[in-house]
PDB file of N, CA and C in Angstrom:
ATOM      1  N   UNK A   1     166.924 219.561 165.518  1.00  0.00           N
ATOM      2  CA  UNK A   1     168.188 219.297 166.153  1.00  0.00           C
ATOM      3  C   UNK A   1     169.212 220.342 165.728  1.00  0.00           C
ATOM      4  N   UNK A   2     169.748 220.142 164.454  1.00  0.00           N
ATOM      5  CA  UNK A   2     170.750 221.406 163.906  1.00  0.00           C
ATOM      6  C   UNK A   2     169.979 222.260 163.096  1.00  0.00           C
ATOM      7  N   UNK A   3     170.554 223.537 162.764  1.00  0.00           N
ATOM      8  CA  UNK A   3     169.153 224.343 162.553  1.00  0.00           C
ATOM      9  C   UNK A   3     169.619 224.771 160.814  1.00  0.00           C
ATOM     10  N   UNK A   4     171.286 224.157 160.856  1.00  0.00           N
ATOM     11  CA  UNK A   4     171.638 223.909 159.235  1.00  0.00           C
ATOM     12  C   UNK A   4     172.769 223.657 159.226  1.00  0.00           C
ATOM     13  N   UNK A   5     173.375 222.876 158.021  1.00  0.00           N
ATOM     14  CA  UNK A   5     174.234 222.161 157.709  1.00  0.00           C
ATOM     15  C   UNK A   5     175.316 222.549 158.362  1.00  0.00           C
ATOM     16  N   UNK A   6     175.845 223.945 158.657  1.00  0.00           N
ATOM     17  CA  UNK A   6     176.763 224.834 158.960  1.00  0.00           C
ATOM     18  C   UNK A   6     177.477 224.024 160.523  1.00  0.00           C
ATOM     19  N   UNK A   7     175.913 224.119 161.300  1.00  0.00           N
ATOM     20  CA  UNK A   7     176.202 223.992 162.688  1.00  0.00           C
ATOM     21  C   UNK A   7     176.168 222.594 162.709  1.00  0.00           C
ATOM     22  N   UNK A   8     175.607 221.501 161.899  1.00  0.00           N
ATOM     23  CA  UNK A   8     176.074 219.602 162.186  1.00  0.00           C
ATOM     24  C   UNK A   8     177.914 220.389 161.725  1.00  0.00           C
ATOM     25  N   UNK A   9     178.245 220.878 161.066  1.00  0.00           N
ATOM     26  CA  UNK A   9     179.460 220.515 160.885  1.00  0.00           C
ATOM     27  C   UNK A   9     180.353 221.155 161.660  1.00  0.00           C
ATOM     28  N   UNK A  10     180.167 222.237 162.678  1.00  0.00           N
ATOM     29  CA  UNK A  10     180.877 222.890 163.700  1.00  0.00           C
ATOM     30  C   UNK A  10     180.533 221.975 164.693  1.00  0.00           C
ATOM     31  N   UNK A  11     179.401 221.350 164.925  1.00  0.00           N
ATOM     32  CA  UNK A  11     179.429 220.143 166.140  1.00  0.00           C
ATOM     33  C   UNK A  11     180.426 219.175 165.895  1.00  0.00           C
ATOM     34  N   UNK A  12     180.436 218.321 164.812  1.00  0.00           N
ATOM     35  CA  UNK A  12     181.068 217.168 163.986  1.00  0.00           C
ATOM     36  C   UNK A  12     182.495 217.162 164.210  1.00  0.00           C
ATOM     37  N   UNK A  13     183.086 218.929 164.297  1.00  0.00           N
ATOM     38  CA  UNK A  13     184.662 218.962 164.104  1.00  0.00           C
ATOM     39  C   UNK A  13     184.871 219.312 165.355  1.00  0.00           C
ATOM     40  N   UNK A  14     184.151 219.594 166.243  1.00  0.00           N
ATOM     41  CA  UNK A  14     184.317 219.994 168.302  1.00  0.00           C
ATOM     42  C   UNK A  14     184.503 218.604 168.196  1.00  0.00           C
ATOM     43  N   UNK A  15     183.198 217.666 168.375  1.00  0.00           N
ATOM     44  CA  UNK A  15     183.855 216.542 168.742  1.00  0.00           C
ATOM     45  C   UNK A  15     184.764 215.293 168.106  1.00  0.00           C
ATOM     46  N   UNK A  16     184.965 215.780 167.003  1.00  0.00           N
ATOM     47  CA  UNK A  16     186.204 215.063 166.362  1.00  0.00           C
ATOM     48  C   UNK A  16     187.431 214.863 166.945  1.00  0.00           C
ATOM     49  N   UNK A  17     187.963 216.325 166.832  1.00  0.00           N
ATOM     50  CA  UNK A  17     189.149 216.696 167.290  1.00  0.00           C
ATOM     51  C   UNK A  17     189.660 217.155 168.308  1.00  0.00           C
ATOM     52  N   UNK A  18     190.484 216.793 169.591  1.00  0.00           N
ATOM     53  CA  UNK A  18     191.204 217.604 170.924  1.00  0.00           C
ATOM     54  C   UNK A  18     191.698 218.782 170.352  1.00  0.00           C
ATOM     55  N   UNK A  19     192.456 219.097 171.497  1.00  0.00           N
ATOM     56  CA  UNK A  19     192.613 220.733 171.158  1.00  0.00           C
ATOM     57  C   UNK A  19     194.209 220.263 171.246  1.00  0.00           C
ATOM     58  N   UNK A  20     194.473 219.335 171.702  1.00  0.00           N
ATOM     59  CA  UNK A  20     196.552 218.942 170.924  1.00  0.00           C
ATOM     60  C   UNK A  20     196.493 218.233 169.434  1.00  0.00           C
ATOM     61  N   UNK A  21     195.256 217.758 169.306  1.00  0.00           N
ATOM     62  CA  UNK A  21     195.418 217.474 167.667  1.00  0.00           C
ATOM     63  C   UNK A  21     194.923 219.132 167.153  1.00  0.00           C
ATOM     64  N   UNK A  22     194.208 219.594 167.189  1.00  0.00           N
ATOM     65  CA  UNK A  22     194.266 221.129 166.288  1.00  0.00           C
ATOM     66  C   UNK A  22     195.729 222.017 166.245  1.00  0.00           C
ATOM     67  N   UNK A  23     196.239 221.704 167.751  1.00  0.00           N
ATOM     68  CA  UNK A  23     197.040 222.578 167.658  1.00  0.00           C
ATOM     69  C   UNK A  23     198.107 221.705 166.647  1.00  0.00           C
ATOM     70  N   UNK A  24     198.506 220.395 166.728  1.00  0.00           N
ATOM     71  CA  UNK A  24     199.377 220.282 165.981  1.00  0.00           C
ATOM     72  C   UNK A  24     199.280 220.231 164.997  1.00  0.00           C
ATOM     73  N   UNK A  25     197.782 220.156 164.202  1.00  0.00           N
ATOM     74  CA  UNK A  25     197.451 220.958 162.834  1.00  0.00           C
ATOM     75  C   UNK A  25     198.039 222.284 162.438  1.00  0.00           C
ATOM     76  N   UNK A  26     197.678 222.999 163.710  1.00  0.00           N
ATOM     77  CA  UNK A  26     198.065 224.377 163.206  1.00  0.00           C
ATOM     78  C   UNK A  26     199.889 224.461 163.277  1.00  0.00           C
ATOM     79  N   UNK A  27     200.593 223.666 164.094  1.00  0.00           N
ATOM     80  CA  UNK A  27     201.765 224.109 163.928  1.00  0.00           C
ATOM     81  C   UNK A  27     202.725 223.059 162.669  1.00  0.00           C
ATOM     82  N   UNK A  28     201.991 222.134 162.509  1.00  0.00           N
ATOM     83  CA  UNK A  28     202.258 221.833 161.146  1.00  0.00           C
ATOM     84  C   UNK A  28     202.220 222.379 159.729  1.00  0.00           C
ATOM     85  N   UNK A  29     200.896 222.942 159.571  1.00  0.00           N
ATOM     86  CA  UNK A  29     200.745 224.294 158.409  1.00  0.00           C
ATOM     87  C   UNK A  29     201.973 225.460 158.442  1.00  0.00           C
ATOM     88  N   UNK A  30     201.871 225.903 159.944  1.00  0.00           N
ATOM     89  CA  UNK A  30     203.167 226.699 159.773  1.00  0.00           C
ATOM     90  C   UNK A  30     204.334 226.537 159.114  1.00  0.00           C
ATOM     91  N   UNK A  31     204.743 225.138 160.181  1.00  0.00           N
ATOM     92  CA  UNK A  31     205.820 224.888 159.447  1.00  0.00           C
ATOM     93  C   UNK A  31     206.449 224.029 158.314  1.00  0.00           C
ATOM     94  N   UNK A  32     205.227 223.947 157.363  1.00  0.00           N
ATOM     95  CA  UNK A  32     205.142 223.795 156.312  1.00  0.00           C
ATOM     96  C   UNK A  32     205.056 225.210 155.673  1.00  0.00           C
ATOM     97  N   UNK A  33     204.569 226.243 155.600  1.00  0.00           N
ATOM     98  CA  UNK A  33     204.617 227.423 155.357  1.00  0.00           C
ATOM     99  C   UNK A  33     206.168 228.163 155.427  1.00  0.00           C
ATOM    100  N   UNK A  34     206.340 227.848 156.393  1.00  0.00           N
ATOM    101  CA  UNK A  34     208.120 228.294 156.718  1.00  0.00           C
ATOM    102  C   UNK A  34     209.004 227.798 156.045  1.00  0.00           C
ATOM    103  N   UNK A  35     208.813 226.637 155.417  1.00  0.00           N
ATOM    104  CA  UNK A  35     209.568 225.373 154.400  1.00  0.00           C
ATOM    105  C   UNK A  35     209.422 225.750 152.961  1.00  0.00           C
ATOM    106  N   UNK A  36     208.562 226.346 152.424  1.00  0.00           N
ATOM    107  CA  UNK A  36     208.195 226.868 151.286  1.00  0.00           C
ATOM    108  C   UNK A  36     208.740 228.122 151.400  1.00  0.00           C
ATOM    109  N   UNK A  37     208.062 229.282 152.003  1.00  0.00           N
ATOM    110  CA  UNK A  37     208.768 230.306 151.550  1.00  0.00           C
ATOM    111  C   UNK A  37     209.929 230.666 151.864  1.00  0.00           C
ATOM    112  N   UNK A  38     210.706 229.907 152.838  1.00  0.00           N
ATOM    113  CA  UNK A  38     211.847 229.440 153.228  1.00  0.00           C
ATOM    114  C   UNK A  38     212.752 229.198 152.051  1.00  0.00           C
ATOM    115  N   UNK A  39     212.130 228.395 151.110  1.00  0.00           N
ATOM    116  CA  UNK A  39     212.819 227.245 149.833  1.00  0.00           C
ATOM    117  C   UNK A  39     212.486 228.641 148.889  1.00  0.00           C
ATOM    118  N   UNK A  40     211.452 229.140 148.477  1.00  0.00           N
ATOM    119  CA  UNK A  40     211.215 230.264 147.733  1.00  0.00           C
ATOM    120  C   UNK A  40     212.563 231.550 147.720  1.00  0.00           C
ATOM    121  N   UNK A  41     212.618 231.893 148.899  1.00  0.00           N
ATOM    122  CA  UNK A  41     213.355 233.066 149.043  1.00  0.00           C
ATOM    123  C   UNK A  41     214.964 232.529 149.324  1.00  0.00           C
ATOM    124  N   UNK A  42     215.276 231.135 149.437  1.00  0.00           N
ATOM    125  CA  UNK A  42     216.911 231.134 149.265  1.00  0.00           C
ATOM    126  C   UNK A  42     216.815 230.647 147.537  1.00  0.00           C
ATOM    127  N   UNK A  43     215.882 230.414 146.964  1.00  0.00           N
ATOM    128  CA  UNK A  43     216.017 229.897 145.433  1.00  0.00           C
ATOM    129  C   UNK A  43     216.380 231.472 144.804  1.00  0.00           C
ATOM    130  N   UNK A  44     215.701 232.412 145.272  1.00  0.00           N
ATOM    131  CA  UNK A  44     215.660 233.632 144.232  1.00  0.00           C
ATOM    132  C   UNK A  44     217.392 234.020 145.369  1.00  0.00           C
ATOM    133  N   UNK A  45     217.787 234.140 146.098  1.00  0.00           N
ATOM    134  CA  UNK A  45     218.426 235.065 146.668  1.00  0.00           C
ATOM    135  C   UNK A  45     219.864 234.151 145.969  1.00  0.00           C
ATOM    136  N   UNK A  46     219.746 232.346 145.317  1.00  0.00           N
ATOM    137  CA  UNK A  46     221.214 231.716 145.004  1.00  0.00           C
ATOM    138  C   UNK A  46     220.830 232.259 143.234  1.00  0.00           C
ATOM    139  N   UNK A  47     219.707 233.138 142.524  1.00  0.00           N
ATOM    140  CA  UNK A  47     219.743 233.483 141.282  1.00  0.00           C
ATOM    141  C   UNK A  47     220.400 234.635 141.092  1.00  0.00           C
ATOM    142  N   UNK A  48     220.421 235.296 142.276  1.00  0.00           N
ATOM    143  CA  UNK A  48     220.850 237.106 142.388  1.00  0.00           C
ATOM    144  C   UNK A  48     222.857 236.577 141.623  1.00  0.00           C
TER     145      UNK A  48
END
């Protein structure tokens, strides 16, 4: 059937997930990403 572990788990996550739940995975990471180094770079710029 699967020819190794790799591909049950690329099947497993196709049919898990739509493609508006990935995307709002992915635009959540972002903007969680944007929130951090966001918070990073006004912390050093209120030390200047």
């Amino acid at each position: 059937m699967f020819e190794s572990l790799d591909d049950q788990m690329k099947s497993d996550i196709a049919a898990g997930s739509s493609k508006k739940e990935r995307i709002l995975c992915w635009v959540a990471a972002i903007a969680a990403t944007v929130l951090v180094l966001g918070g990073l770079y006004l912390g050093v710029k209120m030390l200047e």
